[in-house]
Protein backbone atom coordinates (compact mmCIF):
# COMPACT_ATOMS: atom_id res chain seq x y z
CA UNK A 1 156.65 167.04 270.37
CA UNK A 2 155.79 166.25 266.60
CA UNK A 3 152.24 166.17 266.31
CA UNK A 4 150.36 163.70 264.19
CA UNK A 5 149.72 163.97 260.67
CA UNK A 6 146.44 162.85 259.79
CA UNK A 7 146.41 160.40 256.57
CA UNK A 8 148.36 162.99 254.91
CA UNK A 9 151.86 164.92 255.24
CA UNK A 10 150.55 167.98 253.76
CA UNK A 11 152.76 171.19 252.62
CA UNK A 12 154.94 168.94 250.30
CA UNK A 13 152.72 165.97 250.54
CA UNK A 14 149.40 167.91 249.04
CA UNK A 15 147.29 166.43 246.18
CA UNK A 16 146.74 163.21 247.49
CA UNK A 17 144.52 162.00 250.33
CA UNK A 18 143.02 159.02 252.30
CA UNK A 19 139.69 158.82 254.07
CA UNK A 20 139.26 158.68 257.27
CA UNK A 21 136.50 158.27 260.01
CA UNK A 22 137.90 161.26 262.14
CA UNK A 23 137.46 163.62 259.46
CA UNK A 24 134.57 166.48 261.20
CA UNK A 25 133.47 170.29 260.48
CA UNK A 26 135.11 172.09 263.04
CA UNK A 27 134.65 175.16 264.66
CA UNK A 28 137.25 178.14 264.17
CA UNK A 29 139.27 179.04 267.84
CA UNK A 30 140.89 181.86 266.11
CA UNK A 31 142.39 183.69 263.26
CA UNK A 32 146.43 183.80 262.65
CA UNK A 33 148.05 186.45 260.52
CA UNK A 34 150.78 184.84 259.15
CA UNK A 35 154.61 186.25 260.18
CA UNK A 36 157.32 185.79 257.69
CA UNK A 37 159.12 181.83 257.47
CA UNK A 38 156.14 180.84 259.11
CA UNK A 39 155.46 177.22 258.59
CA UNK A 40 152.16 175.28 258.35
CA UNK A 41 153.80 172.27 260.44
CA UNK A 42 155.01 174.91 262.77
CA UNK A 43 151.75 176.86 263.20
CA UNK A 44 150.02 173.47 263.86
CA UNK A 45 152.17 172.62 266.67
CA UNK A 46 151.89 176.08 267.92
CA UNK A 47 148.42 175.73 268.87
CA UNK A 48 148.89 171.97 269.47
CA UNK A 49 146.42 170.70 266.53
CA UNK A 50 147.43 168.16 263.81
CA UNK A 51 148.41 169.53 260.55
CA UNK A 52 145.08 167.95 259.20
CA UNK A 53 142.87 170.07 261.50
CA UNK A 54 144.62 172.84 260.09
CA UNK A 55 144.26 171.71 255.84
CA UNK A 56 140.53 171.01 257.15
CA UNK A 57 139.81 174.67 258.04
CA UNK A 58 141.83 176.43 255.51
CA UNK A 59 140.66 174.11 252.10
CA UNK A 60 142.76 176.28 249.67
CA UNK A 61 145.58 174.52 251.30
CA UNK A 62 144.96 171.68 249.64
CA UNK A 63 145.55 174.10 246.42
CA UNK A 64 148.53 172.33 244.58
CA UNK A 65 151.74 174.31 244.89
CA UNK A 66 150.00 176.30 247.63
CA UNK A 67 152.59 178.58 250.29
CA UNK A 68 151.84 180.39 253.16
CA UNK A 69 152.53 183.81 252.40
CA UNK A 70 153.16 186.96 255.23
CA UNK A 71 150.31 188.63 256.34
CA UNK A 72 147.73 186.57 254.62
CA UNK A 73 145.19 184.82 257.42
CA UNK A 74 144.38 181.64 258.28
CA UNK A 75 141.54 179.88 260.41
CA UNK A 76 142.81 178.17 263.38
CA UNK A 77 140.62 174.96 264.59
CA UNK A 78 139.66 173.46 267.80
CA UNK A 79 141.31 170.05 267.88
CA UNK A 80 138.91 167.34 266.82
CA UNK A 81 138.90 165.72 270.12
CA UNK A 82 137.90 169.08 271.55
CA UNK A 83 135.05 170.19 269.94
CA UNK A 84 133.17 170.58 272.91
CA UNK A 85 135.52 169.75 275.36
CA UNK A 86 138.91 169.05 276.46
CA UNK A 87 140.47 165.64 276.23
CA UNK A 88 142.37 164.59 279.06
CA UNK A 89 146.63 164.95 278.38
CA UNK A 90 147.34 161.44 276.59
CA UNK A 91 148.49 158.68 278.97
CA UNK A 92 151.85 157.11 279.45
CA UNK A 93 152.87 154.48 277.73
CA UNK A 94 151.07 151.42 279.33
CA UNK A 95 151.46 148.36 280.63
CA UNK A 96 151.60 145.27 278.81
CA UNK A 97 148.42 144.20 280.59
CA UNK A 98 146.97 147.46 279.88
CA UNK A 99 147.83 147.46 276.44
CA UNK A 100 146.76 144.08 275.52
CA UNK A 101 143.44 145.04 276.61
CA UNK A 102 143.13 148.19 274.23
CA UNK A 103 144.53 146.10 271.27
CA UNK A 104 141.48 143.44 272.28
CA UNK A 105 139.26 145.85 272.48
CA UNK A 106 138.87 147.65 269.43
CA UNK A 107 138.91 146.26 266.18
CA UNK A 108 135.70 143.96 264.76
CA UNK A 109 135.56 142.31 261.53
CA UNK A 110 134.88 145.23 259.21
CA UNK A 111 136.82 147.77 261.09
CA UNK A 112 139.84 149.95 259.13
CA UNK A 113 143.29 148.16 259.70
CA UNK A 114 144.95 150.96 262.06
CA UNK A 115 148.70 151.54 260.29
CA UNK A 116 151.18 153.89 262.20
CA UNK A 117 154.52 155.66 260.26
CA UNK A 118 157.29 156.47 262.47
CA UNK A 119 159.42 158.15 260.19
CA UNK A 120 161.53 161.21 259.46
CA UNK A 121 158.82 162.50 256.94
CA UNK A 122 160.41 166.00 255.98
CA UNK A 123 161.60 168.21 253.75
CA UNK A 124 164.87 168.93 255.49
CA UNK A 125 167.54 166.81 254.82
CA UNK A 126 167.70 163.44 252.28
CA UNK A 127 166.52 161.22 254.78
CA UNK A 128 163.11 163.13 254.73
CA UNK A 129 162.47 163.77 251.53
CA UNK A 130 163.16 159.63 251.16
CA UNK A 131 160.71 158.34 253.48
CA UNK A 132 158.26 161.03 251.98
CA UNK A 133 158.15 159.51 248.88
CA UNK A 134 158.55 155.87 250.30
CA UNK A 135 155.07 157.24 252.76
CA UNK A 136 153.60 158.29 249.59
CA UNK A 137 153.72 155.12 248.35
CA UNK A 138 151.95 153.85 251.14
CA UNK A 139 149.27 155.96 250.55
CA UNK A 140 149.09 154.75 246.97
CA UNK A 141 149.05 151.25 248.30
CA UNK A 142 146.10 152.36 250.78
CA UNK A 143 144.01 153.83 247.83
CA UNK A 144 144.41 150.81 246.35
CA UNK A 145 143.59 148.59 249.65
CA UNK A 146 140.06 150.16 249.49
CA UNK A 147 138.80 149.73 246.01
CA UNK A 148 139.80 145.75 247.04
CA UNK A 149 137.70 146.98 250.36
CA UNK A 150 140.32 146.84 252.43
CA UNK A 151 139.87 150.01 254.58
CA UNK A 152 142.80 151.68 256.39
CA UNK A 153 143.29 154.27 258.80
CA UNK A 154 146.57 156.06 258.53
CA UNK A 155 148.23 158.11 260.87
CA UNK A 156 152.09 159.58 260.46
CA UNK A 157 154.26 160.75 262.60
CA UNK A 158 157.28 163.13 261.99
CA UNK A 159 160.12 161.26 263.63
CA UNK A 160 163.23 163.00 262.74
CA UNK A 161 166.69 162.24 263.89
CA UNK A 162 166.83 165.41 266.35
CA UNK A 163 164.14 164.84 268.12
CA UNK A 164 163.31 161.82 270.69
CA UNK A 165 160.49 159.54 269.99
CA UNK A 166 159.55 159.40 273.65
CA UNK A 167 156.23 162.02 273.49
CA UNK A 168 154.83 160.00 270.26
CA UNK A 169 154.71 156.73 272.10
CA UNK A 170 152.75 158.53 274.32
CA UNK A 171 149.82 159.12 272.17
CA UNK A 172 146.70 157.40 272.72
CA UNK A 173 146.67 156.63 268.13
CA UNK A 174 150.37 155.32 268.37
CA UNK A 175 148.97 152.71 271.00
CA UNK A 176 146.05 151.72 269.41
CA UNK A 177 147.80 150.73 266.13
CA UNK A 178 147.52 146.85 264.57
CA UNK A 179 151.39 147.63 262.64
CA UNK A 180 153.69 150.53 262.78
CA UNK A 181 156.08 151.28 259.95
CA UNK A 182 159.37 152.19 261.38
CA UNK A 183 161.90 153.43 262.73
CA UNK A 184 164.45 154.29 260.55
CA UNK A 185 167.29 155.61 262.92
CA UNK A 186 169.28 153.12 265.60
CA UNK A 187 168.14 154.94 268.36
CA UNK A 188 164.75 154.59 268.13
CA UNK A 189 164.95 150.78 267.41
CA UNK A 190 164.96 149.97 271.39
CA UNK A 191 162.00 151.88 272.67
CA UNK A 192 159.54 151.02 269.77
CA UNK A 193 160.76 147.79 270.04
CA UNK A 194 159.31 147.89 273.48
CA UNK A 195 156.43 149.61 272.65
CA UNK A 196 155.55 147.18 270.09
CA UNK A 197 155.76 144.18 272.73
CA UNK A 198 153.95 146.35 275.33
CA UNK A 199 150.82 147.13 272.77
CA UNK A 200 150.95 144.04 271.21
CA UNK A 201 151.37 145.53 267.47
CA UNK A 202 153.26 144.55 264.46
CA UNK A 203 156.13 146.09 263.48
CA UNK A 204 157.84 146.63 259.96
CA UNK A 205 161.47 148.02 260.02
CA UNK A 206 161.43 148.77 256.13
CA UNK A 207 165.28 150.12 255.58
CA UNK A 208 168.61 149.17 256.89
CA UNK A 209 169.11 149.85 260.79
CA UNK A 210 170.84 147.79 263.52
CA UNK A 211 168.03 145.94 264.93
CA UNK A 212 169.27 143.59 267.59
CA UNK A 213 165.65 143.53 268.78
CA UNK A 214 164.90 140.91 266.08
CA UNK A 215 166.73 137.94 267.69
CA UNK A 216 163.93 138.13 270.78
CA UNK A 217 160.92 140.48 269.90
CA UNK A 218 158.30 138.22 267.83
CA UNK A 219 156.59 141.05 266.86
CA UNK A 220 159.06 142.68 264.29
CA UNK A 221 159.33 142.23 260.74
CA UNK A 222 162.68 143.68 259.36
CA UNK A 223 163.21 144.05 255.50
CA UNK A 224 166.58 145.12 255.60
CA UNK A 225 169.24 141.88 255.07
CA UNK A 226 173.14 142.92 256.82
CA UNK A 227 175.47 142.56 254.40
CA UNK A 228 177.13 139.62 255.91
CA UNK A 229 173.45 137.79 255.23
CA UNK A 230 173.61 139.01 251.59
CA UNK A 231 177.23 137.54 251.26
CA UNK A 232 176.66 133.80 252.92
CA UNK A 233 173.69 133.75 250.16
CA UNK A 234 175.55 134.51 247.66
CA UNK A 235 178.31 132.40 248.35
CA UNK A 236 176.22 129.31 248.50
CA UNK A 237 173.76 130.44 245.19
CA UNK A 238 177.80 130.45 243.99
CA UNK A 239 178.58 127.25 245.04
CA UNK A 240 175.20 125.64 243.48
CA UNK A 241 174.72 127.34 240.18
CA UNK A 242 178.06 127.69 239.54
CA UNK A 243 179.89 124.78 240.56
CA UNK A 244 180.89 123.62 236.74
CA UNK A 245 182.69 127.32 235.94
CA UNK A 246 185.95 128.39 236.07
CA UNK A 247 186.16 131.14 238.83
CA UNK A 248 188.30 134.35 237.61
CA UNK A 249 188.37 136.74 240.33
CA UNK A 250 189.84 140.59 238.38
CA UNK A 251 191.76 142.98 241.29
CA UNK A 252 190.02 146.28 240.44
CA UNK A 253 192.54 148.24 242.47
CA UNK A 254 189.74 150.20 244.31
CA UNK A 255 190.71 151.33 247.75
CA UNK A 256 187.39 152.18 248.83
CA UNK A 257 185.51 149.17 247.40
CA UNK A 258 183.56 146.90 250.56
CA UNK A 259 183.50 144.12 248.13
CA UNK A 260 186.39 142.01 249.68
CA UNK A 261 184.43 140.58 252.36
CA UNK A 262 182.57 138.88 249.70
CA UNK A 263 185.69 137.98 247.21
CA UNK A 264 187.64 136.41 250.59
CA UNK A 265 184.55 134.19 251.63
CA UNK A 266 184.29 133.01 248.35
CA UNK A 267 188.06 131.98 247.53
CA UNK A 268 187.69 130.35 251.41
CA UNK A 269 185.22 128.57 249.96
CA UNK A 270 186.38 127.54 246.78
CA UNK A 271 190.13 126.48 248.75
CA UNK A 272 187.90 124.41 250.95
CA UNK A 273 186.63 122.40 247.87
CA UNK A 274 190.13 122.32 246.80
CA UNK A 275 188.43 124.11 243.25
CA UNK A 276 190.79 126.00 240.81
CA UNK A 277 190.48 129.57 240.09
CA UNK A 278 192.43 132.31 238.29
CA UNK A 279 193.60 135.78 239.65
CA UNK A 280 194.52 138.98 237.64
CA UNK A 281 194.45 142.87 237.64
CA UNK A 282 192.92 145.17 235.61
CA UNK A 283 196.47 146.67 235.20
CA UNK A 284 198.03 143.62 233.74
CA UNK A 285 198.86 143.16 230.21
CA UNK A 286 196.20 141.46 227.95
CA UNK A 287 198.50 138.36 227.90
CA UNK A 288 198.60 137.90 231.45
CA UNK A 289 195.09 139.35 231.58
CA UNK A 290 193.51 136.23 229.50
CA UNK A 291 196.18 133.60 231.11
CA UNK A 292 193.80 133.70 234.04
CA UNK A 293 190.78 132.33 231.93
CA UNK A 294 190.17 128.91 230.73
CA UNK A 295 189.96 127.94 227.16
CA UNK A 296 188.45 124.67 227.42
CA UNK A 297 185.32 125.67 230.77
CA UNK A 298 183.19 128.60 231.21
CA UNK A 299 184.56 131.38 233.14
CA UNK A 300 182.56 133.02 236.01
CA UNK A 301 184.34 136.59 236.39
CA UNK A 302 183.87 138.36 239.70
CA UNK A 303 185.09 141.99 240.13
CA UNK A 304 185.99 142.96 243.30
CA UNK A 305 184.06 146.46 243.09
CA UNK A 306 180.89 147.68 242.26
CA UNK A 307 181.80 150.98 240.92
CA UNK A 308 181.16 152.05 237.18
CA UNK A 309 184.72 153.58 235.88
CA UNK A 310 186.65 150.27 237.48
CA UNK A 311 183.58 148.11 235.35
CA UNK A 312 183.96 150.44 232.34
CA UNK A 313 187.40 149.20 232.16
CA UNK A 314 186.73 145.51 232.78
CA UNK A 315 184.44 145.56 230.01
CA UNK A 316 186.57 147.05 227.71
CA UNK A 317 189.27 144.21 228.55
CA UNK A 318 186.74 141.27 228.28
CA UNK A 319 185.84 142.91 225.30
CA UNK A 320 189.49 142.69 223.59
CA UNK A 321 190.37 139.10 225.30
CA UNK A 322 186.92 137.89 223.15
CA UNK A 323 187.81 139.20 220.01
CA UNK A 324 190.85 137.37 220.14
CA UNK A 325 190.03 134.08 221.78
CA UNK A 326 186.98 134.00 219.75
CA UNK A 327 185.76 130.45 221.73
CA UNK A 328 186.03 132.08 224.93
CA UNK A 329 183.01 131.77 227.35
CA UNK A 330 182.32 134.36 229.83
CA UNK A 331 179.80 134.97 232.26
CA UNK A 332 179.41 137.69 234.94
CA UNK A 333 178.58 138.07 238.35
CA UNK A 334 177.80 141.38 239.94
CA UNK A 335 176.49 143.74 242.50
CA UNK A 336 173.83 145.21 243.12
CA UNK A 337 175.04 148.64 242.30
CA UNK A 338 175.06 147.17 238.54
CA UNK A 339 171.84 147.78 238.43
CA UNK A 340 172.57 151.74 238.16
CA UNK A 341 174.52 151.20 235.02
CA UNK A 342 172.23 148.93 233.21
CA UNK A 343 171.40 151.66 230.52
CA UNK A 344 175.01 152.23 229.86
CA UNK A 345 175.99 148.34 229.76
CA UNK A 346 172.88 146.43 228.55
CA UNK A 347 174.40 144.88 225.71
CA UNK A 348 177.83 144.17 227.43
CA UNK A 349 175.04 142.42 230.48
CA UNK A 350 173.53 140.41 227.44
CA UNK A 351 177.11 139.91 226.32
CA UNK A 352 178.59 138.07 228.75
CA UNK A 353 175.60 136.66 230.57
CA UNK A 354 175.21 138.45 233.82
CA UNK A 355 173.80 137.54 236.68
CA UNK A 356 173.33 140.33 239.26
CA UNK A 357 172.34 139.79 242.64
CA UNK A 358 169.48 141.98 244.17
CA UNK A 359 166.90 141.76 247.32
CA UNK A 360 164.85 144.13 244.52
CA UNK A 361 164.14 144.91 241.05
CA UNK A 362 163.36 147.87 239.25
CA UNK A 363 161.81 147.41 235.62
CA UNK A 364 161.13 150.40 234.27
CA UNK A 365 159.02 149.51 231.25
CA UNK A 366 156.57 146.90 232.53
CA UNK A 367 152.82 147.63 232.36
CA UNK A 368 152.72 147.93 236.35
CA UNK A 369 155.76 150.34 236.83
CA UNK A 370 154.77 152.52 234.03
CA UNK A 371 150.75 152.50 235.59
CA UNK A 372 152.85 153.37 238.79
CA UNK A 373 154.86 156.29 237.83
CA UNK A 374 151.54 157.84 236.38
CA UNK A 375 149.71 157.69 238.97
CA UNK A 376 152.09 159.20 241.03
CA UNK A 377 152.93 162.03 238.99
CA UNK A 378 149.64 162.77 238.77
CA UNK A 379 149.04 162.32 242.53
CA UNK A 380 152.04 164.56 243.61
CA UNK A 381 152.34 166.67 240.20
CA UNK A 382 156.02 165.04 239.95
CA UNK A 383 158.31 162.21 239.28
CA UNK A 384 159.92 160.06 241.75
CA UNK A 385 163.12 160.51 242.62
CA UNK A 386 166.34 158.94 240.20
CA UNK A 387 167.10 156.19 242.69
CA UNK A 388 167.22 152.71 243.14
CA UNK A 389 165.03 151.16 245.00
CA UNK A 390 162.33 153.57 243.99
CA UNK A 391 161.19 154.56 247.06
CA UNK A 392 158.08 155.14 246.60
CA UNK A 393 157.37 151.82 244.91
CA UNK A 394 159.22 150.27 248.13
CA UNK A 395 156.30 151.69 250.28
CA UNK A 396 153.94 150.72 248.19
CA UNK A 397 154.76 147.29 247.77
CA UNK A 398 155.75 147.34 251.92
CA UNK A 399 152.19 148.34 252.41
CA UNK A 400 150.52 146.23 249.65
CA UNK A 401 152.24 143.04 251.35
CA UNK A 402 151.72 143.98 254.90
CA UNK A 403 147.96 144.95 254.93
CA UNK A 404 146.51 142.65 253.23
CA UNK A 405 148.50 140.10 255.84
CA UNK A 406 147.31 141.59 258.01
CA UNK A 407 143.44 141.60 256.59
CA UNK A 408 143.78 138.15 256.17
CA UNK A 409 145.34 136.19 258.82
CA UNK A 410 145.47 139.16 261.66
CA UNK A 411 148.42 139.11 264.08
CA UNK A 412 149.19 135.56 263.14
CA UNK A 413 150.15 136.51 259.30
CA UNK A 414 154.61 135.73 259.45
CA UNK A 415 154.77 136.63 255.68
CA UNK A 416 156.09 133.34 254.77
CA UNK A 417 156.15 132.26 251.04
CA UNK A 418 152.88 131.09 249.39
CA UNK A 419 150.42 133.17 251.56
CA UNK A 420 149.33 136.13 249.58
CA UNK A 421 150.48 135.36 246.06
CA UNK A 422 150.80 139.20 246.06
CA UNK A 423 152.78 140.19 242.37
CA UNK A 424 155.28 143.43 243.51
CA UNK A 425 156.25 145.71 241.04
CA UNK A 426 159.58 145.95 242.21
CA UNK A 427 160.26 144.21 245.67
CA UNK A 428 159.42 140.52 246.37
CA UNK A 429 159.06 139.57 250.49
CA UNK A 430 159.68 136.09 251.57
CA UNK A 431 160.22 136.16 255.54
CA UNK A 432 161.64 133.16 258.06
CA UNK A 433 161.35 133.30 261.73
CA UNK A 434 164.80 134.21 263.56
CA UNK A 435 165.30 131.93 266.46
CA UNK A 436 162.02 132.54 269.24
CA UNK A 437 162.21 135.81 267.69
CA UNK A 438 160.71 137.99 264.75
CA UNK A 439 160.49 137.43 261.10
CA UNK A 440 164.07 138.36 259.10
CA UNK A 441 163.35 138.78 254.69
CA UNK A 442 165.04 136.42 253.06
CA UNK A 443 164.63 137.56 249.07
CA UNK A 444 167.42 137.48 247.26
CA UNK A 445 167.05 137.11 243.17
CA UNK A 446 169.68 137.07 240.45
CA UNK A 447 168.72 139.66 237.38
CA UNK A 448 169.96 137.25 234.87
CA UNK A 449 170.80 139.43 231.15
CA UNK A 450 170.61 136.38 228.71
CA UNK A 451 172.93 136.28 225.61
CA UNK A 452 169.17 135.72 223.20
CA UNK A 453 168.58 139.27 224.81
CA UNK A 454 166.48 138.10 227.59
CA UNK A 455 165.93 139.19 231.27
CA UNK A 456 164.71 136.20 233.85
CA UNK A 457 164.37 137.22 237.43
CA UNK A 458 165.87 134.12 239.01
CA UNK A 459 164.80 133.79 242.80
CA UNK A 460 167.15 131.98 245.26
C-alpha cells in the first residue's frame, strides 16, 4: 500500500514545502542503518510511517540534493497518530450515509480546504516524473492560496499504474477530502468515481483518460476534451469565422497523421453547404499546386498533419506560390502541435495569418510565466520540463481555479464562465454541465499570429 505523502513528495520533490496543522515533534521508535539501494519512500513504508514523519525526524533531508547513502543512520519516528498510542487500522470505505456525515462534519468557515492527489507521483517512468512537476505546481498554487489566506491542507498519494488504488480509498485523509485531483490511469476512473459519490467530494480529472463516469456522476470535473469534442468545435468556429474563404485542403502524404477525422468532417460539412473548395498534394507541381487557390477570395489552407518536416515543406511551397502570385491571400489553420514549432516558423505564422487551435497557451515571455519559471527554479533548483502544456503551470493554474471555487461557493462552485475572473498563465477553464451529470471544459481558443506581427488569443 502507498503511504501518504504529507504536503510534500520529498526525495525528488525537496526544497519546497506547505504548512500543515499535523506537523508535531515526534519521538524516535528506532534507529535504521541504511543497506545499499535503500530508498527513503521504501524505508517509510517499511515501518508503515508517511514519508513526512520520516523528513520530520531526519531535517538534513530536507538538504537540497540530499541521498541516502549505505551505512549512514537515520531516526525512525512513531507515526503521528501514534504518539502515545495506536490508532485503530483505517476503516473501509463507507457508506454513502456514513460518508456524508464525515464530509458534514468537519469543515467550519475558517478551516484549510482539504485537497487530495491521486497520482502516479514518481520518479520511475515519464508518467511520474509528469505529474511531479504538474503536483509541484499545485503546491506553488497553494503557497500562493495562503498569502490571499486561503489555507490548504495537502495530502498526496503515490498512485502508480502497478499498483491498485483499493488500500488508499481506505484511508481515513482520502475520505475526509473537499476535492481530489485525479486519477490519471482508466482503471482507476471507476472506483474513485465511486468514492467520490460515496464521500460526497469533488473531483478534478486534470489529463486525458476515458471517463465514462462523467455522463452520471455530478461530482466530477474533467479537463481533458476527446478529440472528437475538439473536432465538432472546430468545425463549427470553421464554419463561422471562416465562411467568406476559399477552403484549400493540401494532402501531406503522412501515413501516420490522425488528422483526417478532422479534414473528412469538415469537407462533409462544407458539401453539405454545397461550398467550393480546392484539393492538392504537396507532391504536385507548383502549377497544379497554386490551381487549387483562388485569385480573386482569401484562401483558408488546412494541412492534413500536424507534423513539422510535412509543414516545413508546405511552407516552403506557399512561400514560392506568393512570390509569384504576388496578390495572393493566404491564411492558415493549424494544430495544436504548431505550437511546438512556433520558434522555427514565427514569421511564416505572421506570414500567412495563422490561426491555431488550442484548449491552452504557453507564452513564454509574459511577466507571469517568466515570475513562474523563477520561482520554480528556485523552489526545485531546476527548470521545468521542455513540454507543452507546461506541466507544472497546468497544476498550478488546476489548483489556482479549483480552490478558490471551492473557497468561495463550496460544493456548489460548477466552474462556469464569469465566476472567479481568475487570469491563468497558460490554461483558461470554462466548464458546462453534461446531461444530469458532471461538469465537461469547454475552452477552446485560436492563437491568432497577425500579419502587423501581433498575437490575439481569440476564445471560442
Amino acid at each position: 500500500m502507498k503511504r501518504i505523502f504529507k504536503c510534500v513528495l520529498l526525495g525528488f520533490l525537496m526544497a519546497f514545502s506547505t504548512e500543515t496543522a499535523f506537523c508535531q515533534t515526534q519521538k524516535y521508535r528506532e534507529i535504521h542503518k541504511v543497506k545499499k539501494k535503500e530508498t527513503i519512500f521504501g524505508i517509510a513504508r517499511q515501518y508503515g510511517i508517511t514519508i513526512q514523519d520520516l523528513v520530520d525526524a531526519n531535517p538534513e533531508m530536507n538538504t537540497p540534493g540530499y541521498e541516502l547513502k549505505k551505512d549512514s543512520y537515520i531516526a525512525i519516528p512513531y507515526p503521528k497518530s501514534q504518539t502515545s498510542s495506536a490508532e485503530p487500522a483505517a476503516a473501509p470505505v463507507s457508506t454513502p450515509a456514513q460518508s456524508k456525515t464525515v464530509a458534514a462534519k468537519s469543515r467550519g468557515k475558517g478551516d484549510p480546504i482539504r485537497l487530495g492527489v491521486m497520482l502516479p507521483l514518481h520518479d520511475i517512468n515519464g508518467d511520474g516524473r509528469r505529474m511531479v512537476e504538474y503536483y509541484r505546481g499545485i503546491l506553488m498554487a497553494c503557497d500562493s492560496l495562503k498569502k490571499m489566506g486561503i489555507s490548504v491542507d495537502v495530502h498526496a498519494w503515490n498512485t502508480p499504474d502497478s499498483e491498485p488504488i483499493t488500500p488508499i480509498l481506505r484511508e481515513k485523509a482520502a475520505r475526509e477530502c473537499d476535492l481530489i485531483v485525479g486519477p490519471l490511469y482508466s482503471k482507476q476512473m471507476a472506483q474513485l468515481s465511486d468514492f467520490a459519490t460515496e464521500n460526497d467530494i469533488r473531483l478534478v480529472i486534470p489529463f486525458s483518460i476515458n471517463a465514462p463516469q462523467l455522463q452520471t456522476n455530478r461530482n466530477i470535473f474533467q479537463v481533458y476534451q476527446a478529440p472528437s469534442a475538439v473536432n465538432e468545435a472546430m468545425i463549427e468556429q470553421f464554419m463561422k469565422r471562416f465562411a467568406n474563404y476559399h477552403p484549400v485542403f493540401i494532402d501531406c502524404n503522412d501515413s501516420t497523421s490522425t488528422k483526417g477525422s478532422f479534414t473528412f468532417g469538415l469537407r462533409r460539412k462544407l458539401d453539405a453547404r454545397g461550398m467550393e473548395y480546392g484539393l492538392t498534394n504537396l507532391k504536385s507541381s507548383e502549377a497544379n499546386f497554386a490551381r487549387a487557390f483562388s485569385k480573386t477570395m482569401p484562401n483558408i489552407v488546412i494541412l492534413n498533419t500536424g507534423r513539422s518536416p510535412e509543414l516545413n515543406v508546405a511552407m516552403a511551397k506557399l512561400n514560392g506560390m506568393t512570390a509569384t502570385y504576388s496578390g495572393l491571400k493566404i491564411t492558415l489553420l493549424g494544430y495544436t502541435e504548431w505550437l511546438m514549432y512556433t520558434k522555427y516558423q514565427l514569421d511564416n505564422f505572421y506570414k500567412f495569418n495563422a490561426y491555431i487551435p488550442s484548449t491552452f497557451h504557453y507564452t513564454p515571455l509574459t511577466s507571469n510565466t517568466l515570475r513562474f519559471q523563477q520561482k520554480y527554479r528556485a523552489n526545485f533548483h531546476q527548470d521545468m520540463m521542455q513540454s507543452l502544456p507546461r506541466f507544472a503551470i497546468t497544476g498550478f493554474d488546476h489548483a489556482m481555479f479549483f480552490l478558490q471555487g471551492f473557497y468561495r461557493f463550496g460544493n456548489d462552485f460548477t466552474g462556469a464562465p464569469g465566476l472567479l475572473g481568475y487570469d491563468p498563465i497558460q490554461t483558461p477553464l470554462r466548464f458546462e454541465r453534461v446531461g444530469n451529470g458532471g461538469m465537461q471544459n469547454k475552452t477552446m481558443v485560436f492563437v491568432h499570429y497577425m500579419p502587423e506581427h501581433r498575437m490575439e488569443i481569440v476564445n471560442f
